[in-house]
Protein backbone atom coordinates (compact mmCIF):
# COMPACT_ATOMS: atom_id res chain seq x y z
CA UNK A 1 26.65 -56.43 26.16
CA UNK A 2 28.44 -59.20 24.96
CA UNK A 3 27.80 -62.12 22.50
CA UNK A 4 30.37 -63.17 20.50
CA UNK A 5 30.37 -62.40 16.61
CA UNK A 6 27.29 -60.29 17.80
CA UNK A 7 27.65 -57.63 20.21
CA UNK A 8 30.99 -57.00 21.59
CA UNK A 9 30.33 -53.71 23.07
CA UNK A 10 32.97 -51.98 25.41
CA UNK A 11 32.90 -49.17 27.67
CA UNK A 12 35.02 -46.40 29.25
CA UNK A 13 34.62 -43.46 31.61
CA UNK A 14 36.33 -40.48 29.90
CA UNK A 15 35.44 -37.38 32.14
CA UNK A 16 32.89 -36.80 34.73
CA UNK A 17 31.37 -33.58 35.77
CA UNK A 18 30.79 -31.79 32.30
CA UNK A 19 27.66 -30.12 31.99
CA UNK A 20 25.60 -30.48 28.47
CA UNK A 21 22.52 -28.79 27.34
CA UNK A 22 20.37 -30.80 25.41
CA UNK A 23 16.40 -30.07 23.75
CA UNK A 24 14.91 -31.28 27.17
CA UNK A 25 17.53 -28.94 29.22
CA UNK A 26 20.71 -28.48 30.75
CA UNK A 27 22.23 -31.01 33.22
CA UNK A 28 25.32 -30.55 35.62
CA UNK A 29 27.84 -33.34 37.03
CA UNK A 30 27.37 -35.10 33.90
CA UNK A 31 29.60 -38.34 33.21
CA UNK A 32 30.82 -39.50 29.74
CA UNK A 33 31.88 -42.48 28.37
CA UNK A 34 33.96 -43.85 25.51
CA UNK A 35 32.12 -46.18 23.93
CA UNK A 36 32.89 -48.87 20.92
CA UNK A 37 32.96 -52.31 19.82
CA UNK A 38 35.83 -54.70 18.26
CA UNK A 39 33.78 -55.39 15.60
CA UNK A 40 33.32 -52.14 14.06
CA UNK A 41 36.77 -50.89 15.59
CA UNK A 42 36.36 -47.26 13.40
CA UNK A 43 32.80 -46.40 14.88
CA UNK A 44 33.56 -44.40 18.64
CA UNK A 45 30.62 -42.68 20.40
CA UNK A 46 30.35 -40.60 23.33
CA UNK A 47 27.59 -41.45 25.56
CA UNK A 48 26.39 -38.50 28.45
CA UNK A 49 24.97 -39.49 31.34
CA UNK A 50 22.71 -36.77 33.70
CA UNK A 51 22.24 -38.27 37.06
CA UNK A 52 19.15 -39.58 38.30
CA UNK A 53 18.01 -39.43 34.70
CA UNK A 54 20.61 -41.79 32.57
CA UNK A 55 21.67 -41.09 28.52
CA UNK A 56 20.78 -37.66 27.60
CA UNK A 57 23.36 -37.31 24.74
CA UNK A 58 25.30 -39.62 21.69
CA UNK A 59 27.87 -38.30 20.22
CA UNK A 60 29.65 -40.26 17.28
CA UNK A 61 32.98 -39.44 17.59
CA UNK A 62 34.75 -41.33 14.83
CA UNK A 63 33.37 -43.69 11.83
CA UNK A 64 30.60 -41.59 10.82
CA UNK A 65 28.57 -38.45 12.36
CA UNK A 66 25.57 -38.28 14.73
CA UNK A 67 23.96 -36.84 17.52
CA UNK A 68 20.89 -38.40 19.60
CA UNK A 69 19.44 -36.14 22.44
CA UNK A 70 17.04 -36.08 24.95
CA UNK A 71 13.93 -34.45 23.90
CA UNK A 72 11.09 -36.19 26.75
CA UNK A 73 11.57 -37.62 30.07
CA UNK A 74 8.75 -39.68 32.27
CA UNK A 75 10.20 -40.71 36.09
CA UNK A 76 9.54 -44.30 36.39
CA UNK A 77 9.44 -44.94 32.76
């Protein structure tokens, strides 16, 4: 995403193949990203993505705490 002054967001794969167990379940061959923007260069998050399903875990990582998982899934939602 990218507007400038706005949304500067940036992106980075970090590992793939970690598994994570979230509310909804478990998930193998995850991959994770790095994730930030230049405009709140202190705030990192850690995004996990399940294939075949997309995000199933946030992480922030630096600037703060949190953690958003995935609790409900609907194919072709």
């Amino acid at each position: 995403e990218f507007a400038a002054g706005e949304a500067e967001d940036m992106a980075e794969i970090v590992r793939t193949g970690e598994n994570v167990s979230v509310v909804f379940g478990s998930f193998e061959n995850v991959m994770v990203t790095k994730e930030w923007t230049p405009l709140e260069p202190d705030v990192v998050e850690e995004k996990f993505y399940a294939p075949g399903i997309g995000v199933v875990l946030e992480v922030q990582t630096a600037g703060g705490s949190g953690r958003t998982e995935l609790v409900s899934y609907e194919p072709g939602s």
